[in-house]
Protein backbone atom coordinates (compact mmCIF):
# COMPACT_ATOMS: atom_id res chain seq x y z
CA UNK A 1 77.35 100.99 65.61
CA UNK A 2 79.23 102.96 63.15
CA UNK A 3 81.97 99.89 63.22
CA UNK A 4 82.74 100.83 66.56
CA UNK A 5 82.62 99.01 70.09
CA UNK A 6 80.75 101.46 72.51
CA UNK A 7 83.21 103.11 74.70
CA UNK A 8 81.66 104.21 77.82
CA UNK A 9 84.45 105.97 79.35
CA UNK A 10 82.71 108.97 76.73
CA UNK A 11 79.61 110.70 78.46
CA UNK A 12 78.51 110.77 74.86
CA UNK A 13 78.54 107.42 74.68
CA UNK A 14 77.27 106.34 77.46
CA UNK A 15 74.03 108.82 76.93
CA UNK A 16 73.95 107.62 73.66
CA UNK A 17 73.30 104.31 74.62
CA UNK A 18 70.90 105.26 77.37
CA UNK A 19 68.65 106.67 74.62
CA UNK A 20 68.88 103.95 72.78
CA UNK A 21 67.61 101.55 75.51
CA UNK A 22 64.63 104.16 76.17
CA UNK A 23 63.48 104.49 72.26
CA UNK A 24 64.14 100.84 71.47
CA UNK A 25 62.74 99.17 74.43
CA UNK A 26 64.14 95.81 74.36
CA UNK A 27 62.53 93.07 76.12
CA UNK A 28 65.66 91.64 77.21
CA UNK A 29 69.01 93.05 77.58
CA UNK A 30 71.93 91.43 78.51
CA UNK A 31 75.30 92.86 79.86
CA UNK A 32 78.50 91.38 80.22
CA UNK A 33 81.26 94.39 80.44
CA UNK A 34 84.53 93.69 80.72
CA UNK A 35 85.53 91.49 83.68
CA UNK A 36 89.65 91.78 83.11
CA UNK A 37 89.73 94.29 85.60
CA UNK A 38 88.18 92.50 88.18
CA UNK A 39 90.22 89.03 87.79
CA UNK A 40 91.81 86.90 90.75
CA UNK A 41 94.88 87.02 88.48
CA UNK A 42 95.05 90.87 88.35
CA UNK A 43 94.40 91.04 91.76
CA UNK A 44 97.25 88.41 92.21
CA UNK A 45 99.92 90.52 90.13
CA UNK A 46 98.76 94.08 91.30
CA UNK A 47 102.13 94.43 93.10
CA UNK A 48 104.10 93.86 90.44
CA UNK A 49 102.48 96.42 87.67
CA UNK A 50 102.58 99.89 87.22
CA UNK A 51 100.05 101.70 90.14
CA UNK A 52 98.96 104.56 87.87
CA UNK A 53 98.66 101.88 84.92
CA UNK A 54 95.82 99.62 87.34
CA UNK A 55 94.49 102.59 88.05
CA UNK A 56 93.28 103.41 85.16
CA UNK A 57 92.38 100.41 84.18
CA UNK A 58 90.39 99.67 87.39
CA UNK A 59 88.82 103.10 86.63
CA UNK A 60 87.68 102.15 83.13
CA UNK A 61 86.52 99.06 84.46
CA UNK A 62 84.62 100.71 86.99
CA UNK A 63 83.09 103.35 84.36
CA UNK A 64 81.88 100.83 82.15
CA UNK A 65 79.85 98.44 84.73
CA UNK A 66 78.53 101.22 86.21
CA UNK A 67 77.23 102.25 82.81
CA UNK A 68 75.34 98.56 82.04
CA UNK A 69 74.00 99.15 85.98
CA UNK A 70 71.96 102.05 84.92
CA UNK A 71 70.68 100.23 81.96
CA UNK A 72 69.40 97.51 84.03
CA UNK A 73 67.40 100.07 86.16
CA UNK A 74 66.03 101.15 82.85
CA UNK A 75 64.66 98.22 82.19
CA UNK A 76 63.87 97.52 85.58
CA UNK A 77 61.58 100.44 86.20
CA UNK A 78 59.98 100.12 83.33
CA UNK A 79 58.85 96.45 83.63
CA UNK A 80 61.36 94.88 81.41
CA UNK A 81 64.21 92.52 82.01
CA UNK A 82 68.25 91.61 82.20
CA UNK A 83 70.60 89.65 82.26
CA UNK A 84 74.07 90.29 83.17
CA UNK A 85 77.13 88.48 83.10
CA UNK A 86 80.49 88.15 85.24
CA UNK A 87 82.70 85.69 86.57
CA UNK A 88 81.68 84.04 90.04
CA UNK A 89 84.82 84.98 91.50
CA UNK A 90 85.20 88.42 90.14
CA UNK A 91 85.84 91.40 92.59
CA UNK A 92 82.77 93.27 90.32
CA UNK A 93 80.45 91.52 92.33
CA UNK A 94 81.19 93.98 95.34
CA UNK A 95 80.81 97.21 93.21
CA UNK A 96 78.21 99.28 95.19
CA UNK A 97 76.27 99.81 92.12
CA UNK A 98 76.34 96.07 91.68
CA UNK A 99 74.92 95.36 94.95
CA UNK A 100 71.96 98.02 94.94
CA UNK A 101 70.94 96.13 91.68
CA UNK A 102 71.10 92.55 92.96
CA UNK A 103 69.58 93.88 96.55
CA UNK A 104 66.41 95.11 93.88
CA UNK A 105 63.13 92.82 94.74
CA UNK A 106 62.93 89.82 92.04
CA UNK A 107 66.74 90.31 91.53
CA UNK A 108 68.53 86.86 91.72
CA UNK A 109 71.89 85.72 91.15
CA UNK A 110 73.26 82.45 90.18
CA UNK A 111 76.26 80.17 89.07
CA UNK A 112 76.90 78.68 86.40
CA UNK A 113 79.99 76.67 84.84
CA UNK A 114 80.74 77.38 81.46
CA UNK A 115 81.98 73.73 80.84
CA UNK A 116 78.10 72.38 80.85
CA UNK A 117 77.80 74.47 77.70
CA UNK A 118 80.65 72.93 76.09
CA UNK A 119 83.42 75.93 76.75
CA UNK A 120 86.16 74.83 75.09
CA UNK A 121 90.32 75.22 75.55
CA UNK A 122 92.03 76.46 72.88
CA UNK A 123 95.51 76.25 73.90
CA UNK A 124 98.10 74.26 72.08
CA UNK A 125 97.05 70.37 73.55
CA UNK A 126 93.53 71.21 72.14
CA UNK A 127 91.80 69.29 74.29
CA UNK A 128 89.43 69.67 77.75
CA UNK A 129 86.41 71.60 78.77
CA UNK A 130 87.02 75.02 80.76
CA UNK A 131 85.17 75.25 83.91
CA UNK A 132 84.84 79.09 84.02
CA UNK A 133 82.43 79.54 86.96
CA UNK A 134 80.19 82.26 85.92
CA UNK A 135 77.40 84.39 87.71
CA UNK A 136 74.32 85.15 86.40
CA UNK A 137 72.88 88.03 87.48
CA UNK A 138 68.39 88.39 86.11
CA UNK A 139 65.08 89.78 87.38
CA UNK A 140 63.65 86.70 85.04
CA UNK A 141 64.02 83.65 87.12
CA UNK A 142 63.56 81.46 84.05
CA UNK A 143 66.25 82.35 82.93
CA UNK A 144 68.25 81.64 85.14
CA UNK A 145 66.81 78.11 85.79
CA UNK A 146 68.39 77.39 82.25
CA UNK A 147 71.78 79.30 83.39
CA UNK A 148 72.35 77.94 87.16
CA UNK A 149 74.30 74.33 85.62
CA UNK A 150 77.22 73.52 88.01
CA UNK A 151 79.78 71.16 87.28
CA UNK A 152 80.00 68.37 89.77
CA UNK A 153 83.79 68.40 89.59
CA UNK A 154 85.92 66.25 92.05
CA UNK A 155 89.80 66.64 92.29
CA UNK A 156 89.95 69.41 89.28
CA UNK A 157 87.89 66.42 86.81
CA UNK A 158 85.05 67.60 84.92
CA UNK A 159 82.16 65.74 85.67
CA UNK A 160 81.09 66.21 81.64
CA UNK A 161 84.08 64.32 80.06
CA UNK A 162 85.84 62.88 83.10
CA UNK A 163 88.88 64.85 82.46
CA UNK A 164 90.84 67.43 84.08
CA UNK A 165 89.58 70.87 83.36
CA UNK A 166 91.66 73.41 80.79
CA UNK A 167 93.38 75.88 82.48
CA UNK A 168 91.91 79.23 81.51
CA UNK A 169 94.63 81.25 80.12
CA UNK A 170 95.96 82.83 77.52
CA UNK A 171 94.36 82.15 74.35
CA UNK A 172 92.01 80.00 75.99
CA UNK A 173 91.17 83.31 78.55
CA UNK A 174 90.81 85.55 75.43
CA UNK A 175 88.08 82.92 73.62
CA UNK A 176 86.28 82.44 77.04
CA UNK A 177 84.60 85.42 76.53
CA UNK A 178 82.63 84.51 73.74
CA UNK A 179 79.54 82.75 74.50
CA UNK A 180 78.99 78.77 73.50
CA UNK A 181 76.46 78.52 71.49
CA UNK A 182 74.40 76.25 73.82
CA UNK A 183 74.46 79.63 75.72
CA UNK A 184 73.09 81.14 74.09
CA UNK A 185 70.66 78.43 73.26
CA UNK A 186 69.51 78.28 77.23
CA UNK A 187 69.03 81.99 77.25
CA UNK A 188 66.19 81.94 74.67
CA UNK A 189 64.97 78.71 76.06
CA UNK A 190 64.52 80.04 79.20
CA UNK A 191 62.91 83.69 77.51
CA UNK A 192 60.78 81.27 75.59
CA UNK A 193 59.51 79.87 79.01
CA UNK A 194 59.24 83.41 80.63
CA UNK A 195 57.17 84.74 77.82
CA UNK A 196 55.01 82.08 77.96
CA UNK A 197 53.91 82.79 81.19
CA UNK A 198 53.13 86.37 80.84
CA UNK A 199 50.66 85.35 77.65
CA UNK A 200 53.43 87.29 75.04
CA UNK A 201 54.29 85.25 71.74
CA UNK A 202 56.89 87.80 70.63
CA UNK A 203 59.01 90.86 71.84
C-alpha cells in the first residue's frame, strides 16, 4: 500500500490496517511478522550487542506480533479464519498475546519443516534442502493437515534427498523467509478442502 511495507510500530498504521481487515473481510488471513527478534541466534549473541540496541528491537518485535494477534481475534470473532506463521523454536511462541490466541477453542498449532516444500540453500555450494522447522499456528484444521509435514531426519540427513541439511544462514536465512511455492500450494489445498465442507465455492 502506497509502495510501502506496513509499519506497525505507527498507531496509524496499525488502525489502519485494523479497518482494513473489518471493511474487507477476508476469509483467510495469514500472518507471519517478523521472527528475527525472536531467533535462538539472537538470543545466543544478546551478550555481546548493544542492550539499548536489543531493546528496541525486541520492542518492535513485540509491537508488531502483537498487532497480527489482534487481527486474528478479528477474524476470530467474527467467524473467519488464520493462519500464522513462526519458527518452531522461536521465543514468540511465549508472547502472552500469543498464548491467549492459541489457548482460543478450535485454535491448533503445528510443525512443519520447510524442507518438505522444497526450501532451498542459497549459499555459495548451492546445494541441500533447509530444514527450517516452522509452526503453524490456524483455527482451520485443514489447513494445517496440509502444513504439519515433518522431516524424518536422522544424524542432520534430510530424509527428502538423503543429504545433510543447509545450514540456515546468511543469505540462505534472508531467502528463508519467502514462502516455496509448494507452500503456498498446500495452503489453498487445504482452504480448498475447508471450504468444501462448509458448502462455500468461493470467498
Amino acid at each position: 500500500e502506497e509502495g510501502r511495507p506496513y509499519d506497525f510500530d505507527k498507531a496509524e498504521v496499525r488502525e489502519r490496517a485494523r479497518r482494513r481487515v473489518a471493511e474487507e473481510k477476508p476469509y483467510l488471513l495469514i500472518g507471519s511478522p517478523m521472527c528475527t527478534p525472536f531467533s535462538i541466534l539472537q538470543k545466543l549473541s544478546r551478550e555481546k550487542r548493544d542492550p539499548v540496541e536489543f531493546k528496541r528491537m525486541l520492542h518492535h518485535g513485540i509491537t508488531h506480533l502483537k498487532s497480527c494477534t489482534l487481527l486474528y481475534w478479528e477474524q476470530i470473532n467474527n467467524g473467519r479464519y488464520f493462519l500464522h506463521e513462526h519458527p518452531w523454536w522461536a521465543s514468540s511462541w511465549r508472547i502472552k498475546k500469543v498464548e491467549e490466541v492459541m489457548e482460543m477453542f478450535d485454535v491448533f498449532t503445528v510443525r512443519g519443516d520447510m524442507c518438505r516444500w522444497g526450501m532451498k540453500s542459497e549459499d555459495e555450494h548451492g546445494e541441500g534442502l533447509v530444514k527450517k522447522p516452522t509452526g503453524w499456528m490456524s483455527n482451520s484444521t485443514d489447513i494445517l493437515e496440509q502444513l504439519s509435514a515433518k522431516c524424518q531426519s536422522k544424524g542432520g540427513i534430510c530424509s527428502a534427498t538423503g543429504r545433510p541439511h543447509a545450514v540456515c544462514s546468511g543469505t540462505t536465512a534472508k531467502r528463508a523467509a519467502e514462502y516455496p511455492f509448494a507452500i503456498c500450494k498446500a495452503i489453498l489445498k487445504g482452504l480448498h478442502k475447508h471450504l468444501r465442507k462448509v458448502g462455500k465455492t468461493s470467498f
